[in-house]
Protein backbone atom coordinates (compact mmCIF):
# COMPACT_ATOMS: atom_id res chain seq x y z
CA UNK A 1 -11.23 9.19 -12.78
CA UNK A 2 -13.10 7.82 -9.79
CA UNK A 3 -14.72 4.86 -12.04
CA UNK A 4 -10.85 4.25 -13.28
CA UNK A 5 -9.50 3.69 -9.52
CA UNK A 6 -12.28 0.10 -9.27
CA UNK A 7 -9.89 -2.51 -8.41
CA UNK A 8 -3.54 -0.18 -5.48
CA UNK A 9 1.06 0.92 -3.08
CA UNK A 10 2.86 -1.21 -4.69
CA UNK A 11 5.64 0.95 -4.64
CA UNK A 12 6.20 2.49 -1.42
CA UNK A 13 3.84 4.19 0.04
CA UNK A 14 1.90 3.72 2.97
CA UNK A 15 -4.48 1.82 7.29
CA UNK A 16 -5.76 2.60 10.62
CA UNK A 17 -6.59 -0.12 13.49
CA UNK A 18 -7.48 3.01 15.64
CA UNK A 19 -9.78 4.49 12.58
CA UNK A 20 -9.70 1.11 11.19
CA UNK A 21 -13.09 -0.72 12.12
CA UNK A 22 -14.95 2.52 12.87
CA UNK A 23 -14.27 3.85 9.26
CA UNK A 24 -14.29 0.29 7.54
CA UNK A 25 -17.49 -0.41 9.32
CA UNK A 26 -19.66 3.03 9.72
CA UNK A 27 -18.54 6.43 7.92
CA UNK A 28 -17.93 5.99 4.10
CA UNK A 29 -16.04 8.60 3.25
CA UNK A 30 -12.30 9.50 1.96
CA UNK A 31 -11.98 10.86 5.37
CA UNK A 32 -11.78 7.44 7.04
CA UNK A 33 -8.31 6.87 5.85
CA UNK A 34 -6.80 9.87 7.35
CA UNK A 35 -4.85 8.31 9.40
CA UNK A 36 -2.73 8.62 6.42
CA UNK A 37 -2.48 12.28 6.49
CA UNK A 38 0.66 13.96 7.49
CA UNK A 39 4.29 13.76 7.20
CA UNK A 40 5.58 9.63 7.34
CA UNK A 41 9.63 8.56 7.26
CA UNK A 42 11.14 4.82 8.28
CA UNK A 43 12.90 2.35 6.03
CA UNK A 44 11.80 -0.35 3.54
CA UNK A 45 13.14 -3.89 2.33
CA UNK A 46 12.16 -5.37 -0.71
CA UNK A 47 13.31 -9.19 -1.87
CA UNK A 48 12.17 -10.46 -4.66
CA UNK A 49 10.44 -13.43 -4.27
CA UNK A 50 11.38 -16.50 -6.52
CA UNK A 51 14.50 -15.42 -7.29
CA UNK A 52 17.38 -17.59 -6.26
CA UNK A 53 20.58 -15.52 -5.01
CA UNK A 54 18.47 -12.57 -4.68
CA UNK A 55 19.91 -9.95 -2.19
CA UNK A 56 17.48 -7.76 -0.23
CA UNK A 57 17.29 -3.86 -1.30
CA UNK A 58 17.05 -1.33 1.60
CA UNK A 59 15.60 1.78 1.66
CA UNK A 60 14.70 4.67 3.50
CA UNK A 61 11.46 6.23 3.09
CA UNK A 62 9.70 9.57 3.11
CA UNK A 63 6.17 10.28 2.50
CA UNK A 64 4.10 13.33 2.75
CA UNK A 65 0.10 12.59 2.85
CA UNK A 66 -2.37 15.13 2.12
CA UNK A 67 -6.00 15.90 1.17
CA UNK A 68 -6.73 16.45 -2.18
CA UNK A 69 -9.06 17.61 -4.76
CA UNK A 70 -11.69 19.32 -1.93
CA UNK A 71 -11.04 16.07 -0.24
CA UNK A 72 -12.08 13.32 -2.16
CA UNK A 73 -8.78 12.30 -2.57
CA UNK A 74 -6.00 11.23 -0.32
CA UNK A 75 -2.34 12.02 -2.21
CA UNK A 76 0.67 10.55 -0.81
CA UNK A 77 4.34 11.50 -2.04
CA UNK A 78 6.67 8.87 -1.69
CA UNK A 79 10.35 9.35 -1.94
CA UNK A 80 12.49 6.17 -1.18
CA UNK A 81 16.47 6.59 -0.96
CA UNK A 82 19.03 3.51 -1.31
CA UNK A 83 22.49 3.24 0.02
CA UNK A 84 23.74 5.00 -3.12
CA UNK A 85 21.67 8.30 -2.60
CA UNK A 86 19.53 7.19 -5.80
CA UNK A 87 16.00 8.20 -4.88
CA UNK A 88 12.88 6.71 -6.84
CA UNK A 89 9.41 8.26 -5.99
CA UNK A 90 5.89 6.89 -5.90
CA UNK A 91 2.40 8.55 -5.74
CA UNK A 92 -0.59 6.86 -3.84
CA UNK A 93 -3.90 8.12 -4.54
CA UNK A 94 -6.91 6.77 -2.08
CA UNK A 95 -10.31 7.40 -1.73
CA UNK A 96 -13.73 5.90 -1.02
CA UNK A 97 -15.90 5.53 -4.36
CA UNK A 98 -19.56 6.22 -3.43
CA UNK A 99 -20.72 4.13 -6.87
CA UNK A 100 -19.24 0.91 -5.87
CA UNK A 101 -19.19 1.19 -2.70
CA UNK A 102 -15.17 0.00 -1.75
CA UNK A 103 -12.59 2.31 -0.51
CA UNK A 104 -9.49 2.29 -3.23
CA UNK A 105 -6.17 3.06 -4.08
CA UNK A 106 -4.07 3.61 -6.77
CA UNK A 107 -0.33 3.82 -6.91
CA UNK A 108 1.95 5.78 -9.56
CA UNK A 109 5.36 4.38 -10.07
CA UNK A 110 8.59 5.20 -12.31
CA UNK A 111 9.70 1.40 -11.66
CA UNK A 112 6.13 -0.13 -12.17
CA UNK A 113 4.52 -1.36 -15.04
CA UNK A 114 1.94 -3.53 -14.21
CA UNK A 115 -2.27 -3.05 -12.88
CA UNK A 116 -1.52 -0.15 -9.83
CA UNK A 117 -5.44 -0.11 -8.60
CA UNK A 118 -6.96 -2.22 -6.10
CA UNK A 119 -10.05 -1.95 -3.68
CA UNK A 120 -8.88 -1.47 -0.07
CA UNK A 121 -11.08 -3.49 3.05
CA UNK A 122 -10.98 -3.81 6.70
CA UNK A 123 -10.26 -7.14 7.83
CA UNK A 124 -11.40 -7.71 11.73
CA UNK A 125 -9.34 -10.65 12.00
CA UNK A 126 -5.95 -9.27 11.06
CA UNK A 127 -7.02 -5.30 11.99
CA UNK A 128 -5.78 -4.18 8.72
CA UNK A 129 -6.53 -3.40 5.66
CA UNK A 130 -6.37 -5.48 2.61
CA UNK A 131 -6.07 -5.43 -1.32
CA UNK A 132 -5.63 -7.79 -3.19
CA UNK A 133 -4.76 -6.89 -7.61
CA UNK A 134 -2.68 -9.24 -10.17
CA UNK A 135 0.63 -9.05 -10.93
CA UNK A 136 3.58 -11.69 -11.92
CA UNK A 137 6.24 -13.07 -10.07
CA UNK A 138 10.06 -12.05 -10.72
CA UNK A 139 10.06 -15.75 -13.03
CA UNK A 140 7.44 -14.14 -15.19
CA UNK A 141 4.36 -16.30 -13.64
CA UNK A 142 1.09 -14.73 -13.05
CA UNK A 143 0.82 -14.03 -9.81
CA UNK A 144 -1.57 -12.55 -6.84
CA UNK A 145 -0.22 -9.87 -4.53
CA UNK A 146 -1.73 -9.13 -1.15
CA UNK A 147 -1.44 -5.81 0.25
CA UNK A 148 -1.60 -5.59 3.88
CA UNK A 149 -1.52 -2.07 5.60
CA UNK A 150 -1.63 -2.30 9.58
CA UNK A 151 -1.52 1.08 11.68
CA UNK A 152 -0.90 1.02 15.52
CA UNK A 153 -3.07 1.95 17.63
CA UNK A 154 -1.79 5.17 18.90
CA UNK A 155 -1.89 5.97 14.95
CA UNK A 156 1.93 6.54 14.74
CA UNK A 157 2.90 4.26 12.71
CA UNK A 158 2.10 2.12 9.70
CA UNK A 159 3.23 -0.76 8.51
CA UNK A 160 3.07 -1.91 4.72
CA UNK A 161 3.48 -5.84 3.70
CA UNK A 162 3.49 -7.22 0.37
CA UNK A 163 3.08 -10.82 -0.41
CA UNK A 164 2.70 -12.64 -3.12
CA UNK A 165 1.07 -15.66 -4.62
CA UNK A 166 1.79 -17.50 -7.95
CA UNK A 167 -1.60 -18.68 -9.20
CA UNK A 168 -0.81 -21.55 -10.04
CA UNK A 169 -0.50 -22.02 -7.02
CA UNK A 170 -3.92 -20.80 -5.15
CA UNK A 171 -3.39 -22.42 -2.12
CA UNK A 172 -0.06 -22.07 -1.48
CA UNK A 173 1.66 -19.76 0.74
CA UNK A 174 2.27 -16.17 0.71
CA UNK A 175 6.15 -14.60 0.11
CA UNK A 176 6.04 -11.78 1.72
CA UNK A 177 8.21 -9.43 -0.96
CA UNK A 178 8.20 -6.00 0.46
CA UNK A 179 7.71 -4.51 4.11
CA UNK A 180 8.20 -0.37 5.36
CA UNK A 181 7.72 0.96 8.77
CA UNK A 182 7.04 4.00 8.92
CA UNK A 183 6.81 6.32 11.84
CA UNK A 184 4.83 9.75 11.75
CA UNK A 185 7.28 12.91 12.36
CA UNK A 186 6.39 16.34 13.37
């Protein structure tokens, strides 16, 4: 399963700029992505991008993260909630992969179809952490989305951003898609 996890949230889940260049740049282990562990809630928006008229969908969000399989496995448990009461879940699975060498995630969706695993990296600049996996845009293009996870520094709350990119268009800009906030509870 670890070999099948190479190339991950989309869906709603939930990276550490307290742990964030200490793990990303020394230990190599699941463990430097515990910032993730515990119990998460906050609200999402999603818009989809490229879609004219297209009215944004707001959430809120639950997650509960936890150690896994003797720990070489972060699970989170995603519930998000619209205005109706309909809830949808999502599963996020991370871990670091000692063959090739990249920390990764994988996401499980009931409203997701497409490539759900991604490799997960610090970036200094932005003091997050990044994935990047293909997808396609609401108007059926193929399409890169960027992942960007950013934790505060306290570690109380994490931020998820989704963009997207038609590749077509390589150098044009990111639409951001999707963003949660969520805030750690006791």
């Amino acid at each position: 399963m670890v070999s099948s996890l190479k190339t991950c949230l989309a869906g709603c889940a939930i990276l550490a700029a307290a742990a964030g260049p200490a793990a990303a740049q020394q230990a190599r282990s699941t463990r430097d992505l515990g910032f993730f562990i515990g119990r998460w809630q906050g609200e999402s928006s999603f818009l989809p991008a490229f879609t004219p008229g297209a009215v944004p969908r707001r959430e809120t969000v639950r997650s509960q993260c936890e150690y896994v399989l003797a720990g070489a496995y972060i699970q989170c448990s995603v519930t998000l909630t619209n205005a109706r009461a309909r809830e949808r879940g999502v599963m996020h699975l991370f871990n670091f992969n000692e063959v090739s060498g990249d920390y990764e995630g994988l996401t499980l969706a009931s409203n997701y179809g497409q490539e759900s695993g991604y490799a997960l990296r610090w970036d200094e600049a932005e003091k997050a952490w990044i994935a990047h996996l293909p997808t396609t845009t609401a108007d059926g293009r193929k399409a890169t989305e960027r992942i960007v996870y950013t934790v505060s520094e306290d570690g109380g709350t994490i931020r998820l951003r989704e963009l997207i990119r038609p590749d077509d268009t390589p150098d044009g800009t990111w639409v951001q898609t999707y963003e949660s906030v969520l805030r750690k509870v006791p």
